[in-house]
N, C-alpha and C. Protein backbone atom coordinates (compact mmCIF):
# COMPACT_ATOMS: atom_id res chain seq x y z
N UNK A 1 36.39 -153.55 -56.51
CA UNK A 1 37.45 -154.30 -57.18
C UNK A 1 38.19 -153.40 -58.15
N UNK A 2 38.82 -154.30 -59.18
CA UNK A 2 40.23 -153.33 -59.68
C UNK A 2 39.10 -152.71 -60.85
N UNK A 3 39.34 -151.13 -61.41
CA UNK A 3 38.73 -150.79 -62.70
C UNK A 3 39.49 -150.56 -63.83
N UNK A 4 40.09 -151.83 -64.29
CA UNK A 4 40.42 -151.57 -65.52
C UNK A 4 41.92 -151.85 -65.27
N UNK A 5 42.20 -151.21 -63.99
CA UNK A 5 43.71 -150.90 -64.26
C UNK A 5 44.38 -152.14 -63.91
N UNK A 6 45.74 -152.63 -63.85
CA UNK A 6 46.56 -154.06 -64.18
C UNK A 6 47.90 -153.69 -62.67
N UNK A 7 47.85 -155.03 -62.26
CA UNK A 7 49.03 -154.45 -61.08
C UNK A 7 50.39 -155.03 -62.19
N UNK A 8 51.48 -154.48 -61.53
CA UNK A 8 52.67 -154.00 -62.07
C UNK A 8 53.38 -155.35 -61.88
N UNK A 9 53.11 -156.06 -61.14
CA UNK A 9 53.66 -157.89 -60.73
C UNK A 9 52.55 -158.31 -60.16
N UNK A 10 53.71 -159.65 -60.05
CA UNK A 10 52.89 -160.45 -59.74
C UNK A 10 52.08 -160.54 -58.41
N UNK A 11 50.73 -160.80 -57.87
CA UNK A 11 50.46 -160.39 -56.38
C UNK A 11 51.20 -161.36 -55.86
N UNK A 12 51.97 -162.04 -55.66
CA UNK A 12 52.42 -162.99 -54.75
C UNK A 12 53.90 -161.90 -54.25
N UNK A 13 54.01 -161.01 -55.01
CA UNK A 13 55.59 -159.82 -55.17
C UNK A 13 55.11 -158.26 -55.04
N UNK A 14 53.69 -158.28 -55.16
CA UNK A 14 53.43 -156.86 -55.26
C UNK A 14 53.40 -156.17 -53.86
N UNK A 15 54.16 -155.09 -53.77
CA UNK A 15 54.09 -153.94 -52.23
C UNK A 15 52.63 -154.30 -51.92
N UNK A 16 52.25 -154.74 -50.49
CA UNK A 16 50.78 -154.80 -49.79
C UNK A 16 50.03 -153.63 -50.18
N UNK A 17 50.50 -152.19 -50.07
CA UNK A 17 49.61 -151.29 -50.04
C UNK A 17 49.43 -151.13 -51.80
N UNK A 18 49.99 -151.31 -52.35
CA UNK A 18 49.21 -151.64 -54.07
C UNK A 18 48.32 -152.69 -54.45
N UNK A 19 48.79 -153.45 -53.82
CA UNK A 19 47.54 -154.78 -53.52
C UNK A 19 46.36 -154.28 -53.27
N UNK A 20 46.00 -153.79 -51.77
CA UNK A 20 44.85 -153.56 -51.42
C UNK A 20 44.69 -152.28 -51.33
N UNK A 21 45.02 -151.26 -52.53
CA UNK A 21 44.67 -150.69 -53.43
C UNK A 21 43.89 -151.02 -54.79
N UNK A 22 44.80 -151.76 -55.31
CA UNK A 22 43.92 -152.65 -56.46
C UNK A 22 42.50 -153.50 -56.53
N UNK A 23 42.62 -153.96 -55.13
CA UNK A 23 41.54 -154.58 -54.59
C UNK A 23 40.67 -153.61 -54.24
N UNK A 24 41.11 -152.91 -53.58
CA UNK A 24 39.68 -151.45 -52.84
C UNK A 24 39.34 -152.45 -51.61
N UNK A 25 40.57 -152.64 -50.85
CA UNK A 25 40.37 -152.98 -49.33
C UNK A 25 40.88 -152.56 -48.60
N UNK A 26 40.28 -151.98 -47.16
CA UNK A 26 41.14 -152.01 -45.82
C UNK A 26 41.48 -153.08 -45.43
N UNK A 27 43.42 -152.83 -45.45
CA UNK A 27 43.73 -153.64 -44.45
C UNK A 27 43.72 -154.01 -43.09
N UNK A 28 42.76 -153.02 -42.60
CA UNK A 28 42.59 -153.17 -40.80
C UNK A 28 41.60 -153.58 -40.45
N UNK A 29 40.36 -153.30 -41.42
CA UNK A 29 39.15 -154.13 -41.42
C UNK A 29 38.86 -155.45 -42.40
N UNK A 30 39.44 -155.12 -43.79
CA UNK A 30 39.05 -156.72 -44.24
C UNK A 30 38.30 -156.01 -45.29
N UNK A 31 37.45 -157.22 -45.92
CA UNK A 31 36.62 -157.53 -46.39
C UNK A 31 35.21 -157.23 -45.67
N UNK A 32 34.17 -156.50 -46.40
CA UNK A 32 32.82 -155.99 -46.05
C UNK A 32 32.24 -157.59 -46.76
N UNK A 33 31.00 -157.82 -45.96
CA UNK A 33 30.44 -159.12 -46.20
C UNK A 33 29.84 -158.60 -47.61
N UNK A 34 29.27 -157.78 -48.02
CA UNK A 34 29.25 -157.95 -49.59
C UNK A 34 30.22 -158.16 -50.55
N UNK A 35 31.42 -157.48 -50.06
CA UNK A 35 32.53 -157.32 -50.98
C UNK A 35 32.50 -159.19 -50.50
N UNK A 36 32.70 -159.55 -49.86
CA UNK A 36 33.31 -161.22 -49.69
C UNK A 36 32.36 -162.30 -50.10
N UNK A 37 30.96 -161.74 -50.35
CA UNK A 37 29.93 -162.47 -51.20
C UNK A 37 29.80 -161.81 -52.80
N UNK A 38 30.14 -161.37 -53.02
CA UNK A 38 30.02 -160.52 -54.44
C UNK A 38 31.53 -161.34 -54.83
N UNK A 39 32.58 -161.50 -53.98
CA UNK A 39 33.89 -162.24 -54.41
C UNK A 39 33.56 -163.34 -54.64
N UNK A 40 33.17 -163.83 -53.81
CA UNK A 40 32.36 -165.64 -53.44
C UNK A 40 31.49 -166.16 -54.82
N UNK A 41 30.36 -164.93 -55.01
CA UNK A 41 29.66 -165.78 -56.78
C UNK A 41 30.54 -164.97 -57.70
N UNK A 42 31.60 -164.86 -57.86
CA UNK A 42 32.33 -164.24 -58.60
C UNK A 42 33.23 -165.66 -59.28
N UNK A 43 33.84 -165.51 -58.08
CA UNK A 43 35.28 -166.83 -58.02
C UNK A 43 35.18 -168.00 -57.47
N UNK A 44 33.83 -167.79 -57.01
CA UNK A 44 33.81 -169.72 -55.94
C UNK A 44 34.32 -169.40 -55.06
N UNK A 45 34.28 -170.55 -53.93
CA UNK A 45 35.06 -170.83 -52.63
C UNK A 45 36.37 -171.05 -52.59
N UNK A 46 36.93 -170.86 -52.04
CA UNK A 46 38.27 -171.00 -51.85
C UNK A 46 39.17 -172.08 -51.79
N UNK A 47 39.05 -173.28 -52.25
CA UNK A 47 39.24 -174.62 -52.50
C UNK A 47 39.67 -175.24 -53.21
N UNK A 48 40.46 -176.11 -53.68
CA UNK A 48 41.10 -176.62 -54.30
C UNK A 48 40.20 -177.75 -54.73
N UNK A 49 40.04 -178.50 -56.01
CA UNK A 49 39.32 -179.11 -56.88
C UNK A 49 39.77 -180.52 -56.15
N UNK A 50 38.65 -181.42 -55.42
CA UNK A 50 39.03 -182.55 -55.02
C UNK A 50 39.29 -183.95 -56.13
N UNK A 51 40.90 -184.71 -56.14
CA UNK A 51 41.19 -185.63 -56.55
C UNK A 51 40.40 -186.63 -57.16
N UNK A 52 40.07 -187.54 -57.67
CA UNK A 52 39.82 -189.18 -57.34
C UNK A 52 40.86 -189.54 -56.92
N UNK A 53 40.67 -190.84 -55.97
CA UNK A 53 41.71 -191.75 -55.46
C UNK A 53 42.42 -192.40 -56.30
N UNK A 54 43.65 -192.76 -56.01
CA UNK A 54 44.14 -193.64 -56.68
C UNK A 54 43.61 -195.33 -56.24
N UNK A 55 43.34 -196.21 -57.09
CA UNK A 55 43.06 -197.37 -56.97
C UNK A 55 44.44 -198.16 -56.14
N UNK A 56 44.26 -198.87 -55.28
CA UNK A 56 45.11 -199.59 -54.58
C UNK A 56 46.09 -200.40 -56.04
N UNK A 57 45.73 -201.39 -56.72
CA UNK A 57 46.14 -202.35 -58.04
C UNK A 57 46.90 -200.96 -58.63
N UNK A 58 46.65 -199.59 -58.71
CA UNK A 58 47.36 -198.74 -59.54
C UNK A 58 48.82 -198.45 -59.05
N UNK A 59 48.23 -198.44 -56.89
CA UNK A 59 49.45 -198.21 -56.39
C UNK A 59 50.85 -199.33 -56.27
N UNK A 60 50.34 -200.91 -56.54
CA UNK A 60 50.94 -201.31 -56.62
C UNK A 60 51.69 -201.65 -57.21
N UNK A 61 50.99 -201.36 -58.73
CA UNK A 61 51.89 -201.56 -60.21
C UNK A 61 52.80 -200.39 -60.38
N UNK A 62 52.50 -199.07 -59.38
CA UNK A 62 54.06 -198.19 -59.61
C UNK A 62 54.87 -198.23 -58.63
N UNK A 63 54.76 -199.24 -58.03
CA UNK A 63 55.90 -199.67 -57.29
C UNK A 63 57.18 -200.35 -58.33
N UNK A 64 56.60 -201.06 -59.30
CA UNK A 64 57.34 -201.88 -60.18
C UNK A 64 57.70 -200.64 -61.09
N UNK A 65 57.52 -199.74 -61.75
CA UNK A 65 57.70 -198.80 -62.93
C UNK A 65 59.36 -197.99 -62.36
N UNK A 66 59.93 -199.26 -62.22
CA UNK A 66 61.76 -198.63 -62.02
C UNK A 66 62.22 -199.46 -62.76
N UNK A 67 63.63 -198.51 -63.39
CA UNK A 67 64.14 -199.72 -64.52
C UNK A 67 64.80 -200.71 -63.80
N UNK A 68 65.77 -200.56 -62.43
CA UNK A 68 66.26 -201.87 -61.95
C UNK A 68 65.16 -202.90 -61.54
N UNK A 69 64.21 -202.53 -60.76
CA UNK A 69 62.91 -203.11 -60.52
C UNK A 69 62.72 -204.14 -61.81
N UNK A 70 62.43 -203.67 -62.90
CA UNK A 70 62.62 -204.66 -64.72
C UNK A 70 63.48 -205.30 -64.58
N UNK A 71 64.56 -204.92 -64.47
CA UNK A 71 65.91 -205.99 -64.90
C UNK A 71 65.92 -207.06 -64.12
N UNK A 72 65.31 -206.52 -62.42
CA UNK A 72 65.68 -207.49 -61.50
C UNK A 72 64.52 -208.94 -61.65
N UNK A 73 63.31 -208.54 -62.19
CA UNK A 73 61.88 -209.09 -62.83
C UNK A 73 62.33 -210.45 -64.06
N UNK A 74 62.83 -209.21 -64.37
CA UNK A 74 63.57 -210.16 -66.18
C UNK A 74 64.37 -211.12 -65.43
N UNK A 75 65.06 -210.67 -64.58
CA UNK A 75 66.25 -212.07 -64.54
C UNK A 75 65.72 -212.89 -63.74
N UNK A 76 64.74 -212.76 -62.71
CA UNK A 76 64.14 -213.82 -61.94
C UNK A 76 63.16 -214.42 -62.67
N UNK A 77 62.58 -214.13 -63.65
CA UNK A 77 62.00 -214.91 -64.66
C UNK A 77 62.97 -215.92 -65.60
N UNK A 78 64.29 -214.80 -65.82
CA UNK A 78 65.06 -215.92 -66.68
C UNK A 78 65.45 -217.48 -65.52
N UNK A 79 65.88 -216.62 -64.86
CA UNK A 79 66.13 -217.90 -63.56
C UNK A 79 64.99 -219.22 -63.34
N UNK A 80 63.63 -218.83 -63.42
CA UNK A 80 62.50 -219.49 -63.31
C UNK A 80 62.55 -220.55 -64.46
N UNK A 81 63.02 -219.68 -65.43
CA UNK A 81 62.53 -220.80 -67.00
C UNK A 81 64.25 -221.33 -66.56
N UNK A 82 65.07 -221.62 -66.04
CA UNK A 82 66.15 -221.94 -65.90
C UNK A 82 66.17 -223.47 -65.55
C-alpha cells in the first residue's frame, strides 16, 4: 500500500498508472490474495451500509407533505364544516 506519500487528486481523476502506483498493484494481474485480505480486515467488504425500511403509514403521510396537497385538504375540510 501507499508509504506515506498522498496522490495529487482525487482517485476518481487520478492518471491509472499513479493509482496503481500508489496502491503497489499490477494492473494485469490484480490484487495478490493477501494484498485483498490484508485490504479486506483493513476496510471491510465492499458494501454499502444496509437501510431500515421505510414504514408503509410513513410512506403514506409523504404523499400529503405538498403545499397544494394542504390547501387542497384545508378547503375540503372547509367545505365539510360547510
Amino acid at each position: 500500500m501507499s508509504s506515506g506519500k498522498k496522490l495529487s487528486k482525487s482517485t476518481s481523476t487520478v492518471e491509472l498508472s499513479e493509482l496503481t502506483s500508489y496502491l503497489g498493484v499490477d494492473p494485469s494481474t490484480g490484487l495478490s490474495s493477501a494484498q485483498a485480505e490484508s485490504l479486506l480486515s483493513i476496510h471491510g467488504p465492499n458494501e454499502l451500509d444496509k437501510e431500515d425500511p421505510t414504514p408503509l403509514w410513513r410512506l403514506v403521510l409523504e404523499q400529503f407533505d405538498d403545499t397544494l396537497v394542504k390547501i387542497l385538504l384545508a378547503a375540503a375540510f372547509v367545505s365539510f364544516l360547510l
